[in-house]
N, C-alpha and C. Protein backbone atom coordinates (compact mmCIF):
# COMPACT_ATOMS: atom_id res chain seq x y z
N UNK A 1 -94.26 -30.88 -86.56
CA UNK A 1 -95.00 -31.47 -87.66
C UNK A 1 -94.35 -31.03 -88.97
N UNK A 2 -94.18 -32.06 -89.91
CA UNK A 2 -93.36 -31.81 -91.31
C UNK A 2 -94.27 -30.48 -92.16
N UNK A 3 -93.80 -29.85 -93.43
CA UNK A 3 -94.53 -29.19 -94.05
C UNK A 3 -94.38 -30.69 -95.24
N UNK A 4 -94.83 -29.39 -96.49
CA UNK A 4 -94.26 -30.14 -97.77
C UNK A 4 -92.84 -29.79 -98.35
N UNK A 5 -92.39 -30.97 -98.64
CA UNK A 5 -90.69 -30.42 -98.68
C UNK A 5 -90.67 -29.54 -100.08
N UNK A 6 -90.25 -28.40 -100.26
CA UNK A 6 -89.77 -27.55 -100.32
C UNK A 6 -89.45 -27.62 -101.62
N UNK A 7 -87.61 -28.39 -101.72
CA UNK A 7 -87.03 -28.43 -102.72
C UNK A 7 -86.23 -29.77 -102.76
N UNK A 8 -87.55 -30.72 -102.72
CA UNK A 8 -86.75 -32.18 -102.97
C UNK A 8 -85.79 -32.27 -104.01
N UNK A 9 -84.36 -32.90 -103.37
CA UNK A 9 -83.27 -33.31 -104.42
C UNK A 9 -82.20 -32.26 -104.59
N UNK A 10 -82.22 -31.27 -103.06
CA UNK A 10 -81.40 -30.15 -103.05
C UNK A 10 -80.09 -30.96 -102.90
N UNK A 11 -80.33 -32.03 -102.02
CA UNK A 11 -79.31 -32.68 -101.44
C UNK A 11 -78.55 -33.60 -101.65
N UNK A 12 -79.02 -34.31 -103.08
CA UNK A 12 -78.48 -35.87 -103.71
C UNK A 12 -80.05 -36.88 -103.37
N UNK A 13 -80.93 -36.35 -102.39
CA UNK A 13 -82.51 -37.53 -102.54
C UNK A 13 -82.33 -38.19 -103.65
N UNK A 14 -83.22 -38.75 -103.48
CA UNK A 14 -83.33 -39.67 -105.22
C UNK A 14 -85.31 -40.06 -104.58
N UNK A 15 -86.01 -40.30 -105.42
CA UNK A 15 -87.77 -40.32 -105.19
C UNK A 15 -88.26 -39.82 -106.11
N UNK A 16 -89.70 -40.13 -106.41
CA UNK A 16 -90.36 -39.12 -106.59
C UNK A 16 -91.67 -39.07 -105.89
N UNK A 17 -92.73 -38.13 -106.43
CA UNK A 17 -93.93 -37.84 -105.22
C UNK A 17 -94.38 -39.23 -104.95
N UNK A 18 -94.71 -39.77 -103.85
CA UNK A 18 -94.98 -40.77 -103.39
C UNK A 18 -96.96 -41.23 -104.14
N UNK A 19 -97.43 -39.54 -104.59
CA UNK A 19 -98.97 -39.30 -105.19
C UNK A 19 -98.57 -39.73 -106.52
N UNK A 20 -97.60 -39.98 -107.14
CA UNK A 20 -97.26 -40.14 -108.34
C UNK A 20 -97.13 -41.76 -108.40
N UNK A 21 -96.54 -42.09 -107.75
CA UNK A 21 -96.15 -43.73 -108.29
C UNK A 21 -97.44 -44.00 -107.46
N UNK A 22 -98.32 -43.45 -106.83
CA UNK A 22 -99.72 -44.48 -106.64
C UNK A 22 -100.64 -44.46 -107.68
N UNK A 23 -100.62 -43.76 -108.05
CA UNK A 23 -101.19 -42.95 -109.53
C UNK A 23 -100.83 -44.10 -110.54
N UNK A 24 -99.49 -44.57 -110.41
CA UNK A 24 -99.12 -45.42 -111.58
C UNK A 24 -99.85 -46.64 -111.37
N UNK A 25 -99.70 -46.82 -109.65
CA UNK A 25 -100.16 -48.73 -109.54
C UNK A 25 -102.08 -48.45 -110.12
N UNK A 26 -102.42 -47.49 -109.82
CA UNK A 26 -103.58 -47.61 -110.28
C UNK A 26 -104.06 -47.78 -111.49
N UNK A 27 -102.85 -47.04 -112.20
CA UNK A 27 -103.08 -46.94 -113.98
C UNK A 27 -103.09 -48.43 -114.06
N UNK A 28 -101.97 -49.04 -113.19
CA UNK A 28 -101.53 -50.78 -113.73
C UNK A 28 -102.99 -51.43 -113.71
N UNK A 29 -103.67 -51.02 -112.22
CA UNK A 29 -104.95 -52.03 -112.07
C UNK A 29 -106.20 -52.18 -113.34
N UNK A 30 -106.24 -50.02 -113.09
CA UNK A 30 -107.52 -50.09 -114.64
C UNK A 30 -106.74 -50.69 -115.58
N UNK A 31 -105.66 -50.77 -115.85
CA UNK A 31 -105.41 -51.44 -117.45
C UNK A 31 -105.43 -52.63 -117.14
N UNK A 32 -105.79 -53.59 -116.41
CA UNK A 32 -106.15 -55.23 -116.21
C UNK A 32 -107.64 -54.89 -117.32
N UNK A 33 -107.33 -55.93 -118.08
CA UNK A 33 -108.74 -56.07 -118.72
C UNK A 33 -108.78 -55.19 -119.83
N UNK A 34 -107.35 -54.45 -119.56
CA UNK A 34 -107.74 -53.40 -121.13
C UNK A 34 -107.14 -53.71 -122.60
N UNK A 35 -106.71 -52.75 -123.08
CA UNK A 35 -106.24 -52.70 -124.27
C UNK A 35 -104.67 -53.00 -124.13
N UNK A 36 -104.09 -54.32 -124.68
CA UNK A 36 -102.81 -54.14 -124.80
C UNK A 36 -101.84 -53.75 -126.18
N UNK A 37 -102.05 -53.98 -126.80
CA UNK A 37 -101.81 -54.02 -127.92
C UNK A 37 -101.14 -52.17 -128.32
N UNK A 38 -100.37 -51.74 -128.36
CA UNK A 38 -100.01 -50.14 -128.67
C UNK A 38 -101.08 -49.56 -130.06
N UNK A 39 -101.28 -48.41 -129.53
CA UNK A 39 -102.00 -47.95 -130.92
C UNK A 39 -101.24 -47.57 -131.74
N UNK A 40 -100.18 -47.84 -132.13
CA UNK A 40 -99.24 -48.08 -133.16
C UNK A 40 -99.98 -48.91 -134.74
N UNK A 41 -100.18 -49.87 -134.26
CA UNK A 41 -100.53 -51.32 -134.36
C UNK A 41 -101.43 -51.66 -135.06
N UNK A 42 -102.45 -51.75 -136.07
CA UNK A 42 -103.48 -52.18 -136.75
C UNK A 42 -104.61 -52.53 -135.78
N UNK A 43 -104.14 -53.06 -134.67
CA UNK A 43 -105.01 -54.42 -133.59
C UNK A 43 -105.58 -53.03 -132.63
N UNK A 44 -104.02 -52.52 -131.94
CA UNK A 44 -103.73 -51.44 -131.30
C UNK A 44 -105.16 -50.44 -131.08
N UNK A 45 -104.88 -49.59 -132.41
CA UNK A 45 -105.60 -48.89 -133.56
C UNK A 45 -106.88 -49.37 -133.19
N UNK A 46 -107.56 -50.24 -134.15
CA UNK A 46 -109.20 -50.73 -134.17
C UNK A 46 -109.88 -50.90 -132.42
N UNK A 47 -109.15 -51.12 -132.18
CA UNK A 47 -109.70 -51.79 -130.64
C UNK A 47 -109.73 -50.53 -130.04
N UNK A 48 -109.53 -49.35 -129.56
CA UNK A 48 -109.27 -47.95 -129.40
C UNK A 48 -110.58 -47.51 -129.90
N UNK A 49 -110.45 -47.06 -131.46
CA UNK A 49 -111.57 -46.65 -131.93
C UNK A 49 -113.18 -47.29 -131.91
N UNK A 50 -112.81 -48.51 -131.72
CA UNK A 50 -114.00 -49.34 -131.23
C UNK A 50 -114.45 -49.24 -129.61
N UNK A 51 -113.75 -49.04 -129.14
CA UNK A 51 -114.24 -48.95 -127.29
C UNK A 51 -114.19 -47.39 -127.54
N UNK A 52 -113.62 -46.74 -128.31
CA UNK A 52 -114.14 -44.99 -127.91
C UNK A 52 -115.79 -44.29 -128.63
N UNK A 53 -115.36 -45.28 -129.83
CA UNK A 53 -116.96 -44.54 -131.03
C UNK A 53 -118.15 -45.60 -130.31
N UNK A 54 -118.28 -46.24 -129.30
CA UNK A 54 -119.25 -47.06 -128.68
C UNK A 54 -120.56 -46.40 -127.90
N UNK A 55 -120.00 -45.07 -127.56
CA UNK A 55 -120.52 -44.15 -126.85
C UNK A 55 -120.54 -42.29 -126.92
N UNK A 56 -121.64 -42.07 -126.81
CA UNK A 56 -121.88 -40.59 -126.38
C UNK A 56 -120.51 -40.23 -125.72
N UNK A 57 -120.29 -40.94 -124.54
CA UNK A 57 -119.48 -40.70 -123.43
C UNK A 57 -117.59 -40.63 -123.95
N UNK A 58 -117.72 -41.48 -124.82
CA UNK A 58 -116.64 -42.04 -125.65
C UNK A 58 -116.21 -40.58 -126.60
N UNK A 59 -116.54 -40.85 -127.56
CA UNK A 59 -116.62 -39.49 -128.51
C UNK A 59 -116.39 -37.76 -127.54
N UNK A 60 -116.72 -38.14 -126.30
CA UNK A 60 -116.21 -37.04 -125.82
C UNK A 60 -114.90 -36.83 -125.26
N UNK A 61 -114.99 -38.13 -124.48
CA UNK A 61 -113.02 -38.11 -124.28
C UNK A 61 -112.03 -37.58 -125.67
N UNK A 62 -112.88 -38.08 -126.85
CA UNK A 62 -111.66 -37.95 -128.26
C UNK A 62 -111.78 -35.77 -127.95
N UNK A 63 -113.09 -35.76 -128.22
CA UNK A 63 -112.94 -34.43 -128.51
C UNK A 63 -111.79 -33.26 -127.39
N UNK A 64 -112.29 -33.80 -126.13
CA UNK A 64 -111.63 -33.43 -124.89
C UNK A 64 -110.63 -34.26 -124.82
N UNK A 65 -109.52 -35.05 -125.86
CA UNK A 65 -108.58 -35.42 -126.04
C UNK A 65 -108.14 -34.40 -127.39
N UNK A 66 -108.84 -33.68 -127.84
CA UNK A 66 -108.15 -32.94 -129.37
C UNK A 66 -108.27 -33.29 -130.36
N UNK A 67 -109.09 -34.14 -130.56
CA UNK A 67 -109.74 -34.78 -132.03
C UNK A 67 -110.76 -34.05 -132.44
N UNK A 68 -110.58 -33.26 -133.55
CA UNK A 68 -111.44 -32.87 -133.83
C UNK A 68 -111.83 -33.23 -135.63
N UNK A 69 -111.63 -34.39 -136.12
CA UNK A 69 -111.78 -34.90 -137.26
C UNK A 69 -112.92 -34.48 -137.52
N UNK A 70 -112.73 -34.64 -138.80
CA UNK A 70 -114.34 -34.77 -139.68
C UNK A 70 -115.41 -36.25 -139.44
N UNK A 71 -116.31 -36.25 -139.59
CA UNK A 71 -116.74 -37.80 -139.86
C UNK A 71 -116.34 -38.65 -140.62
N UNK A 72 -116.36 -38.43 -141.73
CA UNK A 72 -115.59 -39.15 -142.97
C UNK A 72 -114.13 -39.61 -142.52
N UNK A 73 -113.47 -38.95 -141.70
CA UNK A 73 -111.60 -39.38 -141.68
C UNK A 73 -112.10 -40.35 -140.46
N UNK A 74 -113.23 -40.17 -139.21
CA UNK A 74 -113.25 -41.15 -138.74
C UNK A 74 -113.82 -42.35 -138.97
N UNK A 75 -114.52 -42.53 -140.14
CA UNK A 75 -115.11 -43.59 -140.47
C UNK A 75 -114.08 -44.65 -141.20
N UNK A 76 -113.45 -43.23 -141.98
CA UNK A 76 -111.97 -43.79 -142.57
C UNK A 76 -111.23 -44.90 -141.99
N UNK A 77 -111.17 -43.77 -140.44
CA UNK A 77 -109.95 -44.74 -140.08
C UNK A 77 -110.58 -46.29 -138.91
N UNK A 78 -112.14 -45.86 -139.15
CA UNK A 78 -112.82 -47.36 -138.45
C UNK A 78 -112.49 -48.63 -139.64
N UNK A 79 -112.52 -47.37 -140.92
CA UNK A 79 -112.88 -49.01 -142.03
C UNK A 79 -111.07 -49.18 -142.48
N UNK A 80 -110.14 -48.85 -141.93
CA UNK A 80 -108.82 -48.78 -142.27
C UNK A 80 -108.39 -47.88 -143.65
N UNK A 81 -109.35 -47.78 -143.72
CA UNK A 81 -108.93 -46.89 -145.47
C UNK A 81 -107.96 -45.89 -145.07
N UNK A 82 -107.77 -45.30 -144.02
CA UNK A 82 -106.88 -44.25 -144.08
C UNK A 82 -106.20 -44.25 -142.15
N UNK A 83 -104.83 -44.04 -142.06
CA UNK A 83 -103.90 -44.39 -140.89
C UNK A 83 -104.08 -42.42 -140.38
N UNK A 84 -104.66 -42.57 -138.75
CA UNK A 84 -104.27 -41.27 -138.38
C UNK A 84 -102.93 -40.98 -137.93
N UNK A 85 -102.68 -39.41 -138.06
CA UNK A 85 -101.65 -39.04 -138.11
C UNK A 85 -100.43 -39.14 -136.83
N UNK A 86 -99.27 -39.24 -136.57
CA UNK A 86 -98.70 -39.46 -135.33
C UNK A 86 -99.24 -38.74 -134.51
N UNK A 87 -99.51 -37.44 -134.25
CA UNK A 87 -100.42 -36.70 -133.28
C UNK A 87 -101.55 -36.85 -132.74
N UNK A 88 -102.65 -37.46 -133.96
CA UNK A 88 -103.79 -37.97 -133.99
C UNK A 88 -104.09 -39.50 -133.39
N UNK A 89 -103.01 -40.30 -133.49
CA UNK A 89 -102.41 -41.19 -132.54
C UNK A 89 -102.79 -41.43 -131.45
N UNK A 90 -101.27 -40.30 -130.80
CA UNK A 90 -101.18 -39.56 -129.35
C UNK A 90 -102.10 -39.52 -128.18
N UNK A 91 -103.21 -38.62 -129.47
CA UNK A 91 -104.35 -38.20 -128.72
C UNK A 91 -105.39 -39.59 -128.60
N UNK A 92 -105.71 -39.93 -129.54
CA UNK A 92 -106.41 -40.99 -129.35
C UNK A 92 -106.28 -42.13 -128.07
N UNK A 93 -104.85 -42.32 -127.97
CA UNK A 93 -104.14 -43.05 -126.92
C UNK A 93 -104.50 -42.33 -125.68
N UNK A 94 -104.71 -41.23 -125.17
CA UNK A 94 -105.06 -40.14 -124.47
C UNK A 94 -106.79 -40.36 -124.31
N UNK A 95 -106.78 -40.01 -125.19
CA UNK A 95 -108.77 -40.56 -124.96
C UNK A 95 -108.97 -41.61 -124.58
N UNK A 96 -108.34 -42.72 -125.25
CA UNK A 96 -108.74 -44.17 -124.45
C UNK A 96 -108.16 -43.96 -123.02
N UNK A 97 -107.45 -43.79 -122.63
CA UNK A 97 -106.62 -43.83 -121.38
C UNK A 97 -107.65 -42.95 -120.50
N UNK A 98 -107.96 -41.94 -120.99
CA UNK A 98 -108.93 -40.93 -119.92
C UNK A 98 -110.04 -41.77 -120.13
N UNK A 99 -111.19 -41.38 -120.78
CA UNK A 99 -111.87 -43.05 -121.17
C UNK A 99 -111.83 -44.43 -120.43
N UNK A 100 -110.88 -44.93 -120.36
CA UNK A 100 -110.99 -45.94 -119.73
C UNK A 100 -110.92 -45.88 -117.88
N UNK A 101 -110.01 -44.67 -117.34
CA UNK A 101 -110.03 -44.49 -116.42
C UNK A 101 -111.47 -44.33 -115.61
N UNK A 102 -112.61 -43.22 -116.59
CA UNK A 102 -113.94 -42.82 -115.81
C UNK A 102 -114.52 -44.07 -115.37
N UNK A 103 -114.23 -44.76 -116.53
CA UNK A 103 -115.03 -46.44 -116.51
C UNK A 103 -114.63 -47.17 -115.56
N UNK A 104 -113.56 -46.98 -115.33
CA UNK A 104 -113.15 -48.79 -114.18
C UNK A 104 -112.96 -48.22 -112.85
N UNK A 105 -112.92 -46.21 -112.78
CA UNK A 105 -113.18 -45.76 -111.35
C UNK A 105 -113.80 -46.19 -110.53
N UNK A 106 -115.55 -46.92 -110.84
CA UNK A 106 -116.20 -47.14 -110.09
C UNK A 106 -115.87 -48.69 -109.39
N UNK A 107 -115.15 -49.39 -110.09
CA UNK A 107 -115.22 -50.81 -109.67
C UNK A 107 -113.75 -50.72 -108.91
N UNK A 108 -112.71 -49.93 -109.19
CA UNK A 108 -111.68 -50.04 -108.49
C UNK A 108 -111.80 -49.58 -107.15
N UNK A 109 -112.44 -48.79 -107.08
CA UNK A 109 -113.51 -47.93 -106.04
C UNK A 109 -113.83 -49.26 -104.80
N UNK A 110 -114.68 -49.67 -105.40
CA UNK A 110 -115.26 -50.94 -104.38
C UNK A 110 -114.17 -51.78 -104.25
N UNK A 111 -113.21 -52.16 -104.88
CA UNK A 111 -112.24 -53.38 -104.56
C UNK A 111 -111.28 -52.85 -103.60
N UNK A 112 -110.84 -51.54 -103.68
CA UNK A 112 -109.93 -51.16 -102.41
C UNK A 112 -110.94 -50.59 -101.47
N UNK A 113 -111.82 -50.34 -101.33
CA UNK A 113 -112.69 -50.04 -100.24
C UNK A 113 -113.35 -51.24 -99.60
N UNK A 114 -113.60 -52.19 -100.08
CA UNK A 114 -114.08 -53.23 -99.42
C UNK A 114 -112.97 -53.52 -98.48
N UNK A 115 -113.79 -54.37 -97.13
CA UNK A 115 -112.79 -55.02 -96.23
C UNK A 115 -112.16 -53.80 -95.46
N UNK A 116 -113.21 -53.11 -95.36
CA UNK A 116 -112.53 -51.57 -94.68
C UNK A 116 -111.29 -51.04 -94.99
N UNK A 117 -110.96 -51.20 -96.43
CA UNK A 117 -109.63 -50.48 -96.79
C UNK A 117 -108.77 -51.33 -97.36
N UNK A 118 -107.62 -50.81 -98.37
CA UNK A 118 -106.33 -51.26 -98.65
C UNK A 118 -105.05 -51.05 -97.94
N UNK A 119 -104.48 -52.13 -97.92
CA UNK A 119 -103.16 -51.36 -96.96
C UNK A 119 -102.11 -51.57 -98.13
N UNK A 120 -101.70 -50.45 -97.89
CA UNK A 120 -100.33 -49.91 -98.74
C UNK A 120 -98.91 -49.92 -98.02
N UNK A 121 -97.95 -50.08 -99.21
CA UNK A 121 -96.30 -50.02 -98.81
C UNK A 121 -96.17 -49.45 -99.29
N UNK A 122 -94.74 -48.24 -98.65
CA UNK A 122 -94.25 -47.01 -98.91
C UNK A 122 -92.91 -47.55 -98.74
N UNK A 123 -92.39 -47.78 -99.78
CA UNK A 123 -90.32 -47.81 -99.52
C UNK A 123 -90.22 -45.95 -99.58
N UNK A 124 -89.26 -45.65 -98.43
CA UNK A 124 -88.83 -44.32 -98.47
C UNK A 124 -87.63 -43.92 -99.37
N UNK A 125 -87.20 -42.55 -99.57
CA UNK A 125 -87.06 -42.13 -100.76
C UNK A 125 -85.46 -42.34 -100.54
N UNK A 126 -84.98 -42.50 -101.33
CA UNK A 126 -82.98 -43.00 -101.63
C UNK A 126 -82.16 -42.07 -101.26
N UNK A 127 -81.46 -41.87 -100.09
CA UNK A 127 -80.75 -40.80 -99.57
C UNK A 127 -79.01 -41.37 -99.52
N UNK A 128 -78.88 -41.97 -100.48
CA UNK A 128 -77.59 -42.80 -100.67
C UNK A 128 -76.44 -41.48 -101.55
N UNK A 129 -76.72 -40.48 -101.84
CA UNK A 129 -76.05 -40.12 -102.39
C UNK A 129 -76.12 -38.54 -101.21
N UNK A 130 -76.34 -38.80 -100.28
CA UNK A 130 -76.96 -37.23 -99.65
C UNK A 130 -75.85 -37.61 -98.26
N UNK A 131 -75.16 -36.20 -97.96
CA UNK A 131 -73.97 -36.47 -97.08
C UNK A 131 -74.45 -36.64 -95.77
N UNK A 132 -73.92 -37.62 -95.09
CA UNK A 132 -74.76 -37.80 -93.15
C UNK A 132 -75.45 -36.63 -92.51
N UNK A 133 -74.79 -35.38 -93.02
CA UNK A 133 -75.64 -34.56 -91.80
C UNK A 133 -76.17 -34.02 -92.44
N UNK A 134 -76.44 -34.50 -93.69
CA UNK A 134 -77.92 -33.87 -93.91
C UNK A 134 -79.05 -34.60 -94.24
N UNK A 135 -78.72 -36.03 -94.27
CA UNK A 135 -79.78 -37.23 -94.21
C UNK A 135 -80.54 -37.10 -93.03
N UNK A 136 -82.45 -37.78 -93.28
CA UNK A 136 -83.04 -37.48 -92.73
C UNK A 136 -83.07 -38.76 -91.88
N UNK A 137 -83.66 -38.94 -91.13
CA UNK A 137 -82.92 -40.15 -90.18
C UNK A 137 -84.76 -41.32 -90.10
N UNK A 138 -83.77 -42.18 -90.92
CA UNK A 138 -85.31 -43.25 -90.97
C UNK A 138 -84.71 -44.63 -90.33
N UNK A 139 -85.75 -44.70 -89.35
CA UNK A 139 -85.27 -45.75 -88.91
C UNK A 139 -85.07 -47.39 -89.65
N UNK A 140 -83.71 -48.07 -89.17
CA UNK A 140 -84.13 -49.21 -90.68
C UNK A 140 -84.93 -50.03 -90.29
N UNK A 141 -85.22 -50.32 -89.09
CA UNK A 141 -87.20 -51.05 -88.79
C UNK A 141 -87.87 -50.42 -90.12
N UNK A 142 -87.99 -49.16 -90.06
CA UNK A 142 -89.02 -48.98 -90.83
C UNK A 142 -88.49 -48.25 -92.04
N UNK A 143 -87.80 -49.28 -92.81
CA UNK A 143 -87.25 -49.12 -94.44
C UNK A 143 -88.71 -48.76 -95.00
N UNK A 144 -89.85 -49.40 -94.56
CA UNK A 144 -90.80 -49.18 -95.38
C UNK A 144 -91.86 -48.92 -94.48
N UNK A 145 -93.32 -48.14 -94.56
CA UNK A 145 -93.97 -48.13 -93.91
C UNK A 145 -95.35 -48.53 -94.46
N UNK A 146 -96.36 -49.33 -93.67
CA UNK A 146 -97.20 -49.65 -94.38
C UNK A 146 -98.30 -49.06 -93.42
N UNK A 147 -99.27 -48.34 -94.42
CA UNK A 147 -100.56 -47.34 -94.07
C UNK A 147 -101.64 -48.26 -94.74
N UNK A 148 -102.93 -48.22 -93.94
CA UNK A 148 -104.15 -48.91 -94.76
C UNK A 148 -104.73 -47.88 -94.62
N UNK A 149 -104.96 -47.61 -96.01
CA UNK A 149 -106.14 -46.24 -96.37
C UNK A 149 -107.81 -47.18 -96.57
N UNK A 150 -108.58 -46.15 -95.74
CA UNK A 150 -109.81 -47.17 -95.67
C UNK A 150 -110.68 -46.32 -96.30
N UNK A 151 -110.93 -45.39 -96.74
CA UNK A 151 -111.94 -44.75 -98.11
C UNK A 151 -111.29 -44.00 -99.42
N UNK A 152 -110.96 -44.81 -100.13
CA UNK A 152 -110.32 -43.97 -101.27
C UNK A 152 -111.26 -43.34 -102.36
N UNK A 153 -111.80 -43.04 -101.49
CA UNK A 153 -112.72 -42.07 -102.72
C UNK A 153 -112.16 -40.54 -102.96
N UNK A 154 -111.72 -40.23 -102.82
CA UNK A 154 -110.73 -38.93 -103.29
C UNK A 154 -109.94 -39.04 -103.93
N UNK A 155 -109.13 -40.21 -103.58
CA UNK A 155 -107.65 -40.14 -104.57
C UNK A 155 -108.31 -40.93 -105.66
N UNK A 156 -109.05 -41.99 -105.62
CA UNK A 156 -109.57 -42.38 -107.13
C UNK A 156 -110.45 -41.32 -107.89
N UNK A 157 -110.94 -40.79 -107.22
CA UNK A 157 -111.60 -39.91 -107.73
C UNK A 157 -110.74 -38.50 -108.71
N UNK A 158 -109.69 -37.87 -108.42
CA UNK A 158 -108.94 -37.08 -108.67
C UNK A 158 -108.02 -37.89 -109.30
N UNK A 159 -107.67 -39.32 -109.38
CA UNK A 159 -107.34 -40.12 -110.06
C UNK A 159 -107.77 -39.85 -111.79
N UNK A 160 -108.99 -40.37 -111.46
CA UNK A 160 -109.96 -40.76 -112.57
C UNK A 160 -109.94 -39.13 -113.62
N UNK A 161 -110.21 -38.50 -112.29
CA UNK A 161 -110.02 -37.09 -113.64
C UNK A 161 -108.70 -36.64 -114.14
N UNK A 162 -107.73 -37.12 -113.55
CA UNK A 162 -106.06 -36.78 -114.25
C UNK A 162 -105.85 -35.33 -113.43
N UNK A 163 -106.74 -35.06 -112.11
CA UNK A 163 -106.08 -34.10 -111.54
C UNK A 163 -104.94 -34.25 -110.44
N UNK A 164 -103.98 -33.99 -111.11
CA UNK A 164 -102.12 -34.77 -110.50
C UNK A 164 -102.55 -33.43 -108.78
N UNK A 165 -102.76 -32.42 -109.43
CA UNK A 165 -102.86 -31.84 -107.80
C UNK A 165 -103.75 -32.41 -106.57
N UNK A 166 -105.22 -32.56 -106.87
CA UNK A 166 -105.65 -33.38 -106.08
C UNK A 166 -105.41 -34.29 -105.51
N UNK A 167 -105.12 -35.64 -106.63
CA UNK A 167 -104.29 -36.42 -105.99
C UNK A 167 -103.37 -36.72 -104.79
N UNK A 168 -102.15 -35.46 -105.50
CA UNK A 168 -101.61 -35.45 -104.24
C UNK A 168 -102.08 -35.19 -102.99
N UNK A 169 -103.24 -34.02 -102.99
CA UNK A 169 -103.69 -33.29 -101.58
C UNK A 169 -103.95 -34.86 -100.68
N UNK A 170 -105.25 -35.48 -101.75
CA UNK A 170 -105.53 -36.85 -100.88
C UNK A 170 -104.74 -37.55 -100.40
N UNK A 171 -104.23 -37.71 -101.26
CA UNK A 171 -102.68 -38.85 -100.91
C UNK A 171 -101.99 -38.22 -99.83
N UNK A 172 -101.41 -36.76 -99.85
CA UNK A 172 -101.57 -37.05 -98.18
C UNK A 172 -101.91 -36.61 -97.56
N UNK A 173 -103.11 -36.12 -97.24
CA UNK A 173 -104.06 -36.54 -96.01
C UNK A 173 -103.59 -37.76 -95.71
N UNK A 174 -103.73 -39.03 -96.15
CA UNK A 174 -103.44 -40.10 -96.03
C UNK A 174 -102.13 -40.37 -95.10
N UNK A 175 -101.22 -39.71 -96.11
CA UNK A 175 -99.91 -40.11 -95.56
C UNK A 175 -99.55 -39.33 -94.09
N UNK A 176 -100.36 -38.69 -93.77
CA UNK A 176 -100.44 -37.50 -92.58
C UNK A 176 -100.93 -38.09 -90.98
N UNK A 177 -101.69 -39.61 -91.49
CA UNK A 177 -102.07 -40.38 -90.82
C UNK A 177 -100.87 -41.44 -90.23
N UNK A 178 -99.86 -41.07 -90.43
CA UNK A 178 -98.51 -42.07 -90.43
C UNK A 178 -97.73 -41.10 -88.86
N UNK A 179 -98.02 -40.07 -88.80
CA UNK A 179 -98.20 -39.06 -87.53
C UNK A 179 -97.14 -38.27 -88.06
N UNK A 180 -95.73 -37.49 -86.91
CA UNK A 180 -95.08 -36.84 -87.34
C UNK A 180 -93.66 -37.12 -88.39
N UNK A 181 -93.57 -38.07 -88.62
CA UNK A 181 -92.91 -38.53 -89.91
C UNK A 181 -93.34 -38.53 -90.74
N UNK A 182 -95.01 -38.26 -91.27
CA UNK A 182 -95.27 -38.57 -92.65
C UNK A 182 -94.45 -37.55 -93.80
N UNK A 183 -94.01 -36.61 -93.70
CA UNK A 183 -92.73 -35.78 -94.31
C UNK A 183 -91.70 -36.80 -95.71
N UNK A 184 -91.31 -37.86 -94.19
CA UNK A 184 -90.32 -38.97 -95.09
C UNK A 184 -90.76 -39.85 -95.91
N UNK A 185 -92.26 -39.95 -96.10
CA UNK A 185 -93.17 -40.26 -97.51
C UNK A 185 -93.48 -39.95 -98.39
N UNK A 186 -93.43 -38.26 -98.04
CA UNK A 186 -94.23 -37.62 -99.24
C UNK A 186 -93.47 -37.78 -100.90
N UNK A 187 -92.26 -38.73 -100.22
CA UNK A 187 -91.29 -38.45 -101.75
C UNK A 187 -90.72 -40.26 -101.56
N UNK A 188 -90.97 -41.05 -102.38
CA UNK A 188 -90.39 -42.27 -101.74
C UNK A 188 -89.82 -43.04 -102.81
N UNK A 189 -89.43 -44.04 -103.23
CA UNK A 189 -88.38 -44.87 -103.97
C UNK A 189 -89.74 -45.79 -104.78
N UNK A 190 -90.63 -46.27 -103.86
CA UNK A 190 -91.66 -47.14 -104.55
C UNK A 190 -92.79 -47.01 -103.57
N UNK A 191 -94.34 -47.65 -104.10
CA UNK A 191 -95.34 -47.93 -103.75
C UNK A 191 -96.18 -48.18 -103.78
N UNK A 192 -96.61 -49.47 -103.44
CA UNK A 192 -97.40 -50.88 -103.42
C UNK A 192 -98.46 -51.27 -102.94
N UNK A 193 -99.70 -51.63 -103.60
CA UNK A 193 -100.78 -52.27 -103.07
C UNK A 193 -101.63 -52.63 -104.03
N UNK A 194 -102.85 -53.83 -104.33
CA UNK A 194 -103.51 -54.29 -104.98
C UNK A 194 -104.70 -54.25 -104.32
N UNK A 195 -105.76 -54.65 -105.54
CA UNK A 195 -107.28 -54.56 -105.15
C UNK A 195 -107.59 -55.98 -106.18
């Protein structure tokens, strides 16, 4: 049975954590419906501070994002009178993003859990630069492997809070379910699935 590898990329690998780029497709899903616009942006900007000052719940992501303005600079920068600072930015972008994650946890929740699960693709991780005897031997049937995870309530969940360690733990459990190869996942090139 595999451990966790060690010291991925001793060898020429190329990947990264396979808990990481699921992490991303999820970011892709909650941001359906969100904010596009960069908070750069005037549009960006207002729309941010408007979905964050909406709520109790809101106002706390800023603070537990590092905002700690006065009232006045935030009213400021609701009525445009005054542009926050590049840092102040940052963070803000950070609050919406955490913010928006607690929010759409619950509905992303039900869309990959319905139908007893999502099934996912795993392309394995790029061993093109790693010399024959020390490549790990994947069969090319299975360039890719596809797992249907049928309760994701852990990894969205550890999702939703931005805990990258959890994540991974869930993620694989998951991938542990693939039997004694799941090893050649834990680090992979890409990985795919919708809700």
């Amino acid at each position: 049975m595999p451990e966790y590898t060690m010291n991925f990329g001793l060898y020429g690998a190329h990947g990264r954590k396979s808990s990481e780029l699921a992490g991303e497709v999820l970011d892709r899903l909650a941001a359906e419906g969100g904010i596009r616009s960069p908070v750069t942006t005037r549009r960006g900007l207002t729309a941010r501070l408007n979905y964050l000052t909406n709520s109790p719940a809101g106002y706390q992501a800023m603070r537990e994002a590092g905002i700690t303005v006065a009232r006045g600079t935030l009213r400021r920068w609701l009525q445009r009178k005054q542009t926050p600072s590049r840092d102040n930015l940052a963070r803000l972008d950070a609050a919406y993003r955490a913010y928006r994650h607690r929010n759409v946890a619950r509905h992303l929740l039900q869309r990959l859990n319905a139908r007893g699960g999502t099934w996912v693709e795993i392309q394995p991780l790029d061993q093109s630069a790693v010399a024959d005897p020390r490549k790990r031997v994947i069969e090319p049937v299975a360039e890719f492997r596809r797992l249907k995870i049928r309760t994701w309530d852990q990894i969205v969940k550890a999702w939703a809070a931005g805990d990258d360690a959890a994540l991974d733990a869930a993620w694989v459990e998951w991938l542990k379910t693939l039997g004694s190869d799941w090893g050649k996942y834990e680090y992979a090139t890409s990985v795919g699935f919708s809700a």
